[in-house]
Protein backbone atom coordinates (compact mmCIF):
# COMPACT_ATOMS: atom_id res chain seq x y z
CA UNK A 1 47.66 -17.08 9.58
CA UNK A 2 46.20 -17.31 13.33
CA UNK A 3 47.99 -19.73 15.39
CA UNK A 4 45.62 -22.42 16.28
CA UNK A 5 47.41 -22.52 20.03
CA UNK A 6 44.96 -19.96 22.42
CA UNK A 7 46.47 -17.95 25.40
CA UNK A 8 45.23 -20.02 28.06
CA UNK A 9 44.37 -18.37 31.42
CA UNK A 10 47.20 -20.43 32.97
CA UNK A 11 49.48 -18.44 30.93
CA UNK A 12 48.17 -15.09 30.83
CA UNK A 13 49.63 -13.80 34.32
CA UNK A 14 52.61 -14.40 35.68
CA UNK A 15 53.25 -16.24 38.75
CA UNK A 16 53.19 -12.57 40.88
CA UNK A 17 50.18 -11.38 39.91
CA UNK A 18 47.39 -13.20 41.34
CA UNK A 19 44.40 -14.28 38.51
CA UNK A 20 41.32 -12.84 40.13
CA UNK A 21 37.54 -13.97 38.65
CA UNK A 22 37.38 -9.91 38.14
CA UNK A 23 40.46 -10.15 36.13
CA UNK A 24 39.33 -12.76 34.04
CA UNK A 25 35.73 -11.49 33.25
CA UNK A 26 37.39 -7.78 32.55
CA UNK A 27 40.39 -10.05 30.07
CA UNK A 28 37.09 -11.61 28.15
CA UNK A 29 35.12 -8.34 27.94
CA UNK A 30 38.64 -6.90 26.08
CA UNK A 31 38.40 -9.60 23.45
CA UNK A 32 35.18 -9.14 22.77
CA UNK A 33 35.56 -5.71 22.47
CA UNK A 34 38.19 -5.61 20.42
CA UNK A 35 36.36 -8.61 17.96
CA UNK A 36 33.51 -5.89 17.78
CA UNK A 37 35.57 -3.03 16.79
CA UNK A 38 34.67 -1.43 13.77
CA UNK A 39 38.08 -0.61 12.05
CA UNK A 40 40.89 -2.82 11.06
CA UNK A 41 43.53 -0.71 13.77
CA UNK A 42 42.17 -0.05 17.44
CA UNK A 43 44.71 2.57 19.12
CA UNK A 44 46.24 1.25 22.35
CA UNK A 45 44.70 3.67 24.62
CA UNK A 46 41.14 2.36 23.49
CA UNK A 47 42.06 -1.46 24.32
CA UNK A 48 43.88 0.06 28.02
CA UNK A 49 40.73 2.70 28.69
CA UNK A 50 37.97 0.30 28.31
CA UNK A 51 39.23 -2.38 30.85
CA UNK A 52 39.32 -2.01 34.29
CA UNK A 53 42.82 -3.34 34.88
CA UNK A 54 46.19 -2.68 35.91
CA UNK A 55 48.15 -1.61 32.94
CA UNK A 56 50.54 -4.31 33.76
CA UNK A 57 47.89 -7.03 33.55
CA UNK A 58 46.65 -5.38 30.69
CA UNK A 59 50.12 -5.08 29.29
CA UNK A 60 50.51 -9.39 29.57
CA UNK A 61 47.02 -10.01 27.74
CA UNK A 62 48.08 -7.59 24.85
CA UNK A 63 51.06 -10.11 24.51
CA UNK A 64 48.95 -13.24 24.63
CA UNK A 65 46.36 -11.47 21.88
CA UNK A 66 49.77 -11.01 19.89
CA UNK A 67 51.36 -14.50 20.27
CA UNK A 68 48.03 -16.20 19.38
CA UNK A 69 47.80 -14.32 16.27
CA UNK A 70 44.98 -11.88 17.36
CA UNK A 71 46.77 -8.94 17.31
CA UNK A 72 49.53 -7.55 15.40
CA UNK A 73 51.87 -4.44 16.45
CA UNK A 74 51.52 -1.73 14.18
CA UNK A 75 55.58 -0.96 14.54
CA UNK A 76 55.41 2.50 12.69
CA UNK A 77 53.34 3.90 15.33
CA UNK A 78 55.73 3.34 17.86
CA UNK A 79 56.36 2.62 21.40
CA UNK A 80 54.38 3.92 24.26
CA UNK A 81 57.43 4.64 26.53
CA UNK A 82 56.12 2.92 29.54
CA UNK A 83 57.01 -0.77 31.34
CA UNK A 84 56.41 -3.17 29.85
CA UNK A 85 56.52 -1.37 26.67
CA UNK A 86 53.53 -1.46 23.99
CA UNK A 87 52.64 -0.07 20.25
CA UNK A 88 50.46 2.77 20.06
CA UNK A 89 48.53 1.34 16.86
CA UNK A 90 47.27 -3.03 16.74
CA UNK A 91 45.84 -4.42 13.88
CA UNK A 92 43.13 -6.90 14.57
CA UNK A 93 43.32 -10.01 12.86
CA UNK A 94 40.09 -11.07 12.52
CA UNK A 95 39.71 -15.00 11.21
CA UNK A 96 39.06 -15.55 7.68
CA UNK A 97 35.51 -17.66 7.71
CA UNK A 98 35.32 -21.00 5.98
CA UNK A 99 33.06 -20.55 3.40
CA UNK A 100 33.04 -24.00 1.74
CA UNK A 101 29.57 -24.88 2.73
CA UNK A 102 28.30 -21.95 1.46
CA UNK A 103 29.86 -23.05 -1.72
CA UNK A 104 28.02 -26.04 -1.99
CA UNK A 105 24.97 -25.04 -1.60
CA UNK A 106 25.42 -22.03 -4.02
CA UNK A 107 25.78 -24.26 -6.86
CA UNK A 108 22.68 -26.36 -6.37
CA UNK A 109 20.76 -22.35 -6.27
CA UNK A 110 17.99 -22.58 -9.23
CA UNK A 111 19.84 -20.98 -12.58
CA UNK A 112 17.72 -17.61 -11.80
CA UNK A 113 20.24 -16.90 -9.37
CA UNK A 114 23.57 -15.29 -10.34
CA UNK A 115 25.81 -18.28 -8.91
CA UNK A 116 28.61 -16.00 -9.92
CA UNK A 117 28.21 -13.23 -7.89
CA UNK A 118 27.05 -15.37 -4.60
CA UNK A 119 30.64 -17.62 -5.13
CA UNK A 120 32.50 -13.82 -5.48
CA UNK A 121 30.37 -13.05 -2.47
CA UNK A 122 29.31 -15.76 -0.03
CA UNK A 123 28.84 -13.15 2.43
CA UNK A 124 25.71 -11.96 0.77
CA UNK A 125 24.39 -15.37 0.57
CA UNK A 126 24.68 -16.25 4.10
CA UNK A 127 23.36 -12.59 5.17
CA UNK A 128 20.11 -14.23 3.42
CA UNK A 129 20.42 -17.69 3.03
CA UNK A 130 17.19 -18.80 4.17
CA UNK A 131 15.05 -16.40 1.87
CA UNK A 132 17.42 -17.23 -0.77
CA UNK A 133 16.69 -20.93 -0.44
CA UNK A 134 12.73 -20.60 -0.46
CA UNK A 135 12.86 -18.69 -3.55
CA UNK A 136 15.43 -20.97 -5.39
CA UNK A 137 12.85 -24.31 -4.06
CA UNK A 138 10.20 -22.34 -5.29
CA UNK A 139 11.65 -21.87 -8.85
CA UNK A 140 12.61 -25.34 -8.69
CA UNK A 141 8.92 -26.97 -8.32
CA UNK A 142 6.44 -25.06 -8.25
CA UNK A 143 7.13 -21.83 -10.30
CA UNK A 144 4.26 -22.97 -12.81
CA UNK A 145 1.98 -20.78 -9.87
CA UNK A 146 4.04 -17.76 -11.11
CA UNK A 147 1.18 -18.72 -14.44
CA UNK A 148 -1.84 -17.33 -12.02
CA UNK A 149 -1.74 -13.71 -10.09
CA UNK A 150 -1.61 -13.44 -6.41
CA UNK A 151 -1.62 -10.04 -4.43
CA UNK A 152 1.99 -9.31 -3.13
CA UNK A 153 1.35 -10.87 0.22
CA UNK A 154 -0.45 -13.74 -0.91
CA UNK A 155 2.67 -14.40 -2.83
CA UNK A 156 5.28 -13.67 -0.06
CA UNK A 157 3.41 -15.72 2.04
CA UNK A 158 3.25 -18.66 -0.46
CA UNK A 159 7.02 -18.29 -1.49
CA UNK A 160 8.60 -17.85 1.66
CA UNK A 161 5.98 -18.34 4.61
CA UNK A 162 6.16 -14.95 5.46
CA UNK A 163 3.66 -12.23 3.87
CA UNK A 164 5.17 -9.09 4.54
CA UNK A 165 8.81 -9.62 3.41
CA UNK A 166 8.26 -9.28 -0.93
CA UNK A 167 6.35 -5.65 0.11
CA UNK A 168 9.42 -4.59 2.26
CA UNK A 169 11.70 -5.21 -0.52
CA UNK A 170 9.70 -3.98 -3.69
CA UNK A 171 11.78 -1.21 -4.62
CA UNK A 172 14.83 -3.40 -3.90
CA UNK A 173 14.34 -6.33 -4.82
CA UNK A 174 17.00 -6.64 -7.82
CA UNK A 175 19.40 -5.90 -5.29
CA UNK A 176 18.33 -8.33 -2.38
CA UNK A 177 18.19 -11.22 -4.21
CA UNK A 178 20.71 -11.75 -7.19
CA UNK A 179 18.95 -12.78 -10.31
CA UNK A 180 19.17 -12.87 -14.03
CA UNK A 181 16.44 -12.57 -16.41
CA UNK A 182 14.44 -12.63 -13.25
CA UNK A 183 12.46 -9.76 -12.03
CA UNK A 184 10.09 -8.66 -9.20
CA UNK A 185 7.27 -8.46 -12.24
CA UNK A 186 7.91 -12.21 -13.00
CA UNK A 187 6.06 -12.78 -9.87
CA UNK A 188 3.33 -11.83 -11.38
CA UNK A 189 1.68 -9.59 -7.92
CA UNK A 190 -0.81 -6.82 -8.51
CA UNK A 191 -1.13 -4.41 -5.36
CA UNK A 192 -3.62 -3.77 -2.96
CA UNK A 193 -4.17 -0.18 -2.19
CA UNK A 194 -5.83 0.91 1.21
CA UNK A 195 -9.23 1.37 0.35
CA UNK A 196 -10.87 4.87 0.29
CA UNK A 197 -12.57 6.25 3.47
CA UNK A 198 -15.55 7.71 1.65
CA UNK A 199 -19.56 8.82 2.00
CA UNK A 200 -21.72 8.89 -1.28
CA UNK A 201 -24.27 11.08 -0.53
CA UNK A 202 -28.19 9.41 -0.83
CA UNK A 203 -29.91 12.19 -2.42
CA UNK A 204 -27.80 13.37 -5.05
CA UNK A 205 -27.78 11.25 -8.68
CA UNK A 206 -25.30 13.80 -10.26
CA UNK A 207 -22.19 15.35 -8.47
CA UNK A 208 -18.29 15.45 -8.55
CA UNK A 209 -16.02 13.88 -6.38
CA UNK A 210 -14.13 15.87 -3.42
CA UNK A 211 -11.35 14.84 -1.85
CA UNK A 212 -10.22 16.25 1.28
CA UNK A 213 -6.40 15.59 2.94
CA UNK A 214 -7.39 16.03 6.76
CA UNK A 215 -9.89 13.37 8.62
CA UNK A 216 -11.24 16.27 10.80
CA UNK A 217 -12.02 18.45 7.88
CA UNK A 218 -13.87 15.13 6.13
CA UNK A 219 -15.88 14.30 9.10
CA UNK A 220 -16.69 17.88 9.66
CA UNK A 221 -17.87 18.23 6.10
CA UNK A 222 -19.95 14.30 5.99
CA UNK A 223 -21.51 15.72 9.35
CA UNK A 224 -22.98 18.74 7.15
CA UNK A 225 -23.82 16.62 4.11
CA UNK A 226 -25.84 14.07 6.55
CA UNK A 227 -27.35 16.17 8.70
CA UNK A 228 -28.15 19.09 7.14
CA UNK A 229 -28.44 17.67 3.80
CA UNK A 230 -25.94 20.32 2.21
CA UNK A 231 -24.23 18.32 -0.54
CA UNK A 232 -23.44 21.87 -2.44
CA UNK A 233 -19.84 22.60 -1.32
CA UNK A 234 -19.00 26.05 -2.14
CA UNK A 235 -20.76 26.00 -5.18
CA UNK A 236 -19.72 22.22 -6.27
CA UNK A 237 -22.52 19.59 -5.85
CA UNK A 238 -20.33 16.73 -4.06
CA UNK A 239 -22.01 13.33 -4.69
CA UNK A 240 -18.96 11.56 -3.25
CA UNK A 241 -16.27 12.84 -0.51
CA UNK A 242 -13.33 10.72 -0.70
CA UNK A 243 -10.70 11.27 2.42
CA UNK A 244 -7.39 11.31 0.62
CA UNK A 245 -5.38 10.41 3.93
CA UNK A 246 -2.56 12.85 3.44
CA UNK A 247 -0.27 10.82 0.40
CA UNK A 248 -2.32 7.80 0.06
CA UNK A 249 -4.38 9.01 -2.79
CA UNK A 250 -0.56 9.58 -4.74
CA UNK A 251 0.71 5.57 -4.00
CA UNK A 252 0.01 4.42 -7.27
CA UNK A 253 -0.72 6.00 -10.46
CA UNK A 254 -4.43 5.92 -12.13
CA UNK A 255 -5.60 5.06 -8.38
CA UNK A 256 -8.56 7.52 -9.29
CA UNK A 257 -9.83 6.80 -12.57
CA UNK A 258 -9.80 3.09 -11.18
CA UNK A 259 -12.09 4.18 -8.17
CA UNK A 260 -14.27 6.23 -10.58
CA UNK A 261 -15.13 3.02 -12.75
CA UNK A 262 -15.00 0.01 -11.04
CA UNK A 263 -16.87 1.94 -7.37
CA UNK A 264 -18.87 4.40 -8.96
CA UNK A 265 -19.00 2.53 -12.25
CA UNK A 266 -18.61 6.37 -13.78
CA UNK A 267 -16.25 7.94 -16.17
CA UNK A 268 -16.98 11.55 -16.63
CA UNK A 269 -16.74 13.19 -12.60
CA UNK A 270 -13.90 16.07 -11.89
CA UNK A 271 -12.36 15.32 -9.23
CA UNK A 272 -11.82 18.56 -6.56
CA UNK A 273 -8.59 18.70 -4.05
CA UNK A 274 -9.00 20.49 -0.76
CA UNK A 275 -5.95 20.50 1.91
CA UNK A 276 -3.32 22.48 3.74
CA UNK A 277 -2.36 25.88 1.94
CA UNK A 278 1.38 24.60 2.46
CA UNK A 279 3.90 22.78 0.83
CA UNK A 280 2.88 19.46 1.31
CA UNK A 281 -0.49 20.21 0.23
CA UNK A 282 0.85 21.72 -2.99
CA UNK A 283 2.68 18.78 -3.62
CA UNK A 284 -0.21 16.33 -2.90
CA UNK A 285 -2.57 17.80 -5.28
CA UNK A 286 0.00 18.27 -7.97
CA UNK A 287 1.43 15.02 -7.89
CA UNK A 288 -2.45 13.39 -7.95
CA UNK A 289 -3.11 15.38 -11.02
CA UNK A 290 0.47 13.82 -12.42
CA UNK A 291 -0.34 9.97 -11.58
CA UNK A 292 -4.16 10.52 -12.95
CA UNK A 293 -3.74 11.62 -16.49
CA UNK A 294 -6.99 10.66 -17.13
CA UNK A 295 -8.72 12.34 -14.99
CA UNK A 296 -9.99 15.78 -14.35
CA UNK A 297 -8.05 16.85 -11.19
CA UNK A 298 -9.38 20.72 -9.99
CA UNK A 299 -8.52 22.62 -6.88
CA UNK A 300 -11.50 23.62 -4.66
CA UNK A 301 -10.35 26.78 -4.84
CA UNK A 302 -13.22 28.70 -3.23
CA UNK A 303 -12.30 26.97 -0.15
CA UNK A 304 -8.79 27.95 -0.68
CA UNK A 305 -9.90 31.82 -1.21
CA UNK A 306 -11.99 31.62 2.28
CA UNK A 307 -9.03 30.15 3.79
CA UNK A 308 -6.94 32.91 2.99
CA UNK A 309 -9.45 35.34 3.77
CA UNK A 310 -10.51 34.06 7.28
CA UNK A 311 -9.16 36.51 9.75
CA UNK A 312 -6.62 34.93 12.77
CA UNK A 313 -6.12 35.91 16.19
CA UNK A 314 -2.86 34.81 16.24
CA UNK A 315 0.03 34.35 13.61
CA UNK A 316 -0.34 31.03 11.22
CA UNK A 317 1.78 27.99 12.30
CA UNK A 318 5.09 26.83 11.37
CA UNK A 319 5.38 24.64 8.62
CA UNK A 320 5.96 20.76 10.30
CA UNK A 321 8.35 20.51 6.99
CA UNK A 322 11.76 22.01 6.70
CA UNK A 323 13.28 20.46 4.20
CA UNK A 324 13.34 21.90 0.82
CA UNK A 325 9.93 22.50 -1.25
CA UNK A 326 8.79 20.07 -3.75
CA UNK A 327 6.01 21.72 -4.67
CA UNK A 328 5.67 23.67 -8.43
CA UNK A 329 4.34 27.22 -6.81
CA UNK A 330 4.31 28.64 -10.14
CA UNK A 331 1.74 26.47 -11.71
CA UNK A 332 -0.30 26.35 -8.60
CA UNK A 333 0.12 30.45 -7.92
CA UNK A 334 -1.71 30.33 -11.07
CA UNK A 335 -4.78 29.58 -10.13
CA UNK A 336 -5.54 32.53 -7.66
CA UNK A 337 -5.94 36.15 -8.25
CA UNK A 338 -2.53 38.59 -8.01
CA UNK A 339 -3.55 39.91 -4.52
CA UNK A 340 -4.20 35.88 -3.14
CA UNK A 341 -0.83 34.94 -4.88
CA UNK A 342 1.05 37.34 -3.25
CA UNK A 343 -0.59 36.44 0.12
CA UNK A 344 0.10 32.77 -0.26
CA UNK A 345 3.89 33.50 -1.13
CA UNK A 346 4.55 35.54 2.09
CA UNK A 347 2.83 32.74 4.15
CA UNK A 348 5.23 30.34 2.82
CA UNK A 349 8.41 32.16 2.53
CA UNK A 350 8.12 32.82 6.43
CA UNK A 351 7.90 28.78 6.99
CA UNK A 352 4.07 29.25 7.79
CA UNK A 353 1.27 27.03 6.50
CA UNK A 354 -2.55 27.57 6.80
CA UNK A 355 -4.43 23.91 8.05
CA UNK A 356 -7.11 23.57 6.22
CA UNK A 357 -8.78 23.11 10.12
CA UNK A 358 -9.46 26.90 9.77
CA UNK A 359 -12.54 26.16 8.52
CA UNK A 360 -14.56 24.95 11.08
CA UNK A 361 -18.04 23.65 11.15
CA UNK A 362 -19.81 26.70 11.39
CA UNK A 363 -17.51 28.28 8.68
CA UNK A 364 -18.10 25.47 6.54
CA UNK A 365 -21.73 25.42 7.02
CA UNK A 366 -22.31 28.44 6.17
CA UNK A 367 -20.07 28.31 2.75
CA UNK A 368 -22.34 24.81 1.66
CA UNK A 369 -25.92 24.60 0.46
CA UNK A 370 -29.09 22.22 0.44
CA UNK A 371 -30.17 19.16 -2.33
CA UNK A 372 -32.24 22.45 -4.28
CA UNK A 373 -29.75 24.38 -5.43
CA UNK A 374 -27.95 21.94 -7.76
């Protein structure tokens, strides 16, 4: 137990050394130091190297830390050899926080709350004490609005006065706030998804629905549908181009069947994927067919083949992603011919990608058609 005496400046020197305002700051700046230290046992030659005094002074404030309780020799490691003489090894005592208030106010938490685990751990209530407190009010008086839906932040917002916390801890939440028999669905949130960035072309009554992973490739292709009133994409009469925005059109499963019924109040469009020939892409395309079941999810794979074909100047980029492929090559290999396979798999196994930005606006121009040939 920490003595509740403190080495007072008066009695940190002795009466031949002369207690400077440098020598003072520099003894603070070691305690706070050694408070902040990560481990349980600091090394003496990391309390002596980080101050900027004498050893001897240095020597007399290790011995106050020591008599107040602050530090405690570690005698296996050993004197130093020098004079005075020191340990090699300390073990910080660090004081033992009174937790009794916590206590209290544990016990009054609404029964949601695992009052067993906060008393084993007061730590974790105090980390969080003021979220935990809005929530437990909440469930206290007015959880009958858990009865009507609100979108997440509408919700966080209501709860705890702040509207993005409950999104920043969806995926955690069982393990942010302690609860039993209480859930992030008993909230009762539905989500909000980013709108689609799309253009439904005027002219067309009947078409399928393209989406397309790069904004430069969507713009270049809505500049081609407006103006030159060429809604026929490489054979494929696109009445809507949807920009999928890299992942976004993967954030939550049935995202498209929902936009083809409740936008385009429709339920029998394919839906076409066009993106990078890399990875990524892969993955993006694969993964939309996986969350939409329900929906016919197709390659554009004309585009791909005229991708592939397009002659370069130069070698293809690097792939921006190193890390190990998610992507199922075999099922998506299987939509190209033996030579294009083969093509796609040397590409890739030499870290290169092909941006879908290799066809430009003249390329794609000349690959799309007028209203009067759907």
């Amino acid at each position: 137990m920490r003595k509740s005496t403190d080495c007072n400046v008066s009695r940190l020197y002795s009466d031949t050394i002369r207690v400077s305002k440098n020598i003072l700051e520099d003894h603070m700046k070691s305690r706070i130091y050694i408070e902040n230290y990560p481990k349980k046992i600091i090394e003496l030659s990391e309390i002596i190297n980080q101050s900027k005094n004498s050893y001897e002074e240095m020597a007399e404030t290790i011995r106050c830390y020591v008599e107040e309780g602050f530090l405690l020799p570690v005698k296996s490691s050993g004197l130093n050899g020098r004079r005075p003489a020191l340990y090699n090894k300390y073990k910080i005592l660090k004081p033992e926080k009174d937790h009794r208030e916590s206590f209290e106010k544990i016990k009054l938490l609404h029964g949601r709350f695992d009052h067993q685990y906060y008393l084993t751990h007061p730590e974790q209530y105090e980390r969080i004490s003021e979220e935990i407190e809005e929530l437990s009010s909440f469930l206290w008086s007015r959880s009958e609005e858990l009865l009507e839906p609100m979108s997440i932040n509408e919700r966080s917002f209501s709860i705890f006065g702040k509207e993005k916390l409950l999104k920043s801890i969806e995926n955690q939440f069982s393990s942010y706030f302690r609860m039993q028999g209480f859930s992030f669905e008993d909230l009762h949130t539905y989500p909000t998804p980013e709108p689609f960035f799309e253009y439904i072309h005027p002219s067309l009554k009947e078409g399928q629905i393209l989406i397309v992973e790069n904004k430069d490739t969507w713009y270049t292709l809505r500049k081609i549908m407006r103006e030159e009133n060429k809604p026929v994409v490489f054979g494929i009469p696109v009445k809507v181009l949807l920009y999928g925005e890299g992942k976004k059109i993967t954030r939550q499963s049935g995202r498209l069947r929902e936009y083809m019924e409740e936008v385009l109040g429709e339920h029998q469009n394919d839906f076409y994927y066009f993106g990078d020939l890399d990875y990524e892409g892969i993955s993006i395309y694969q993964e939309a067919k996986e969350k939409n079941p329900e929906v016919n999810v197709k390659l554009l794979l004309k585009a791909y083949e005229a991708m592939l074909e397009e002659k370069l100047q130069k070698a293809y980029p690097e792939t921006r992603d190193h890390r190990t492929p998610r992507a199922d090559l075999e099922g998506f290999l299987a939509n190209f011919s033996e030579e294009h396979q083969k093509k796609i798999l040397q590409i890739l196994e030499k870290g290169r990608y092909i941006p879908q930005e290799i066809l430009n606006w003249s390329l794609l121009k000349s690959k799309m058609k007028g209203i009067e040939h759907v």
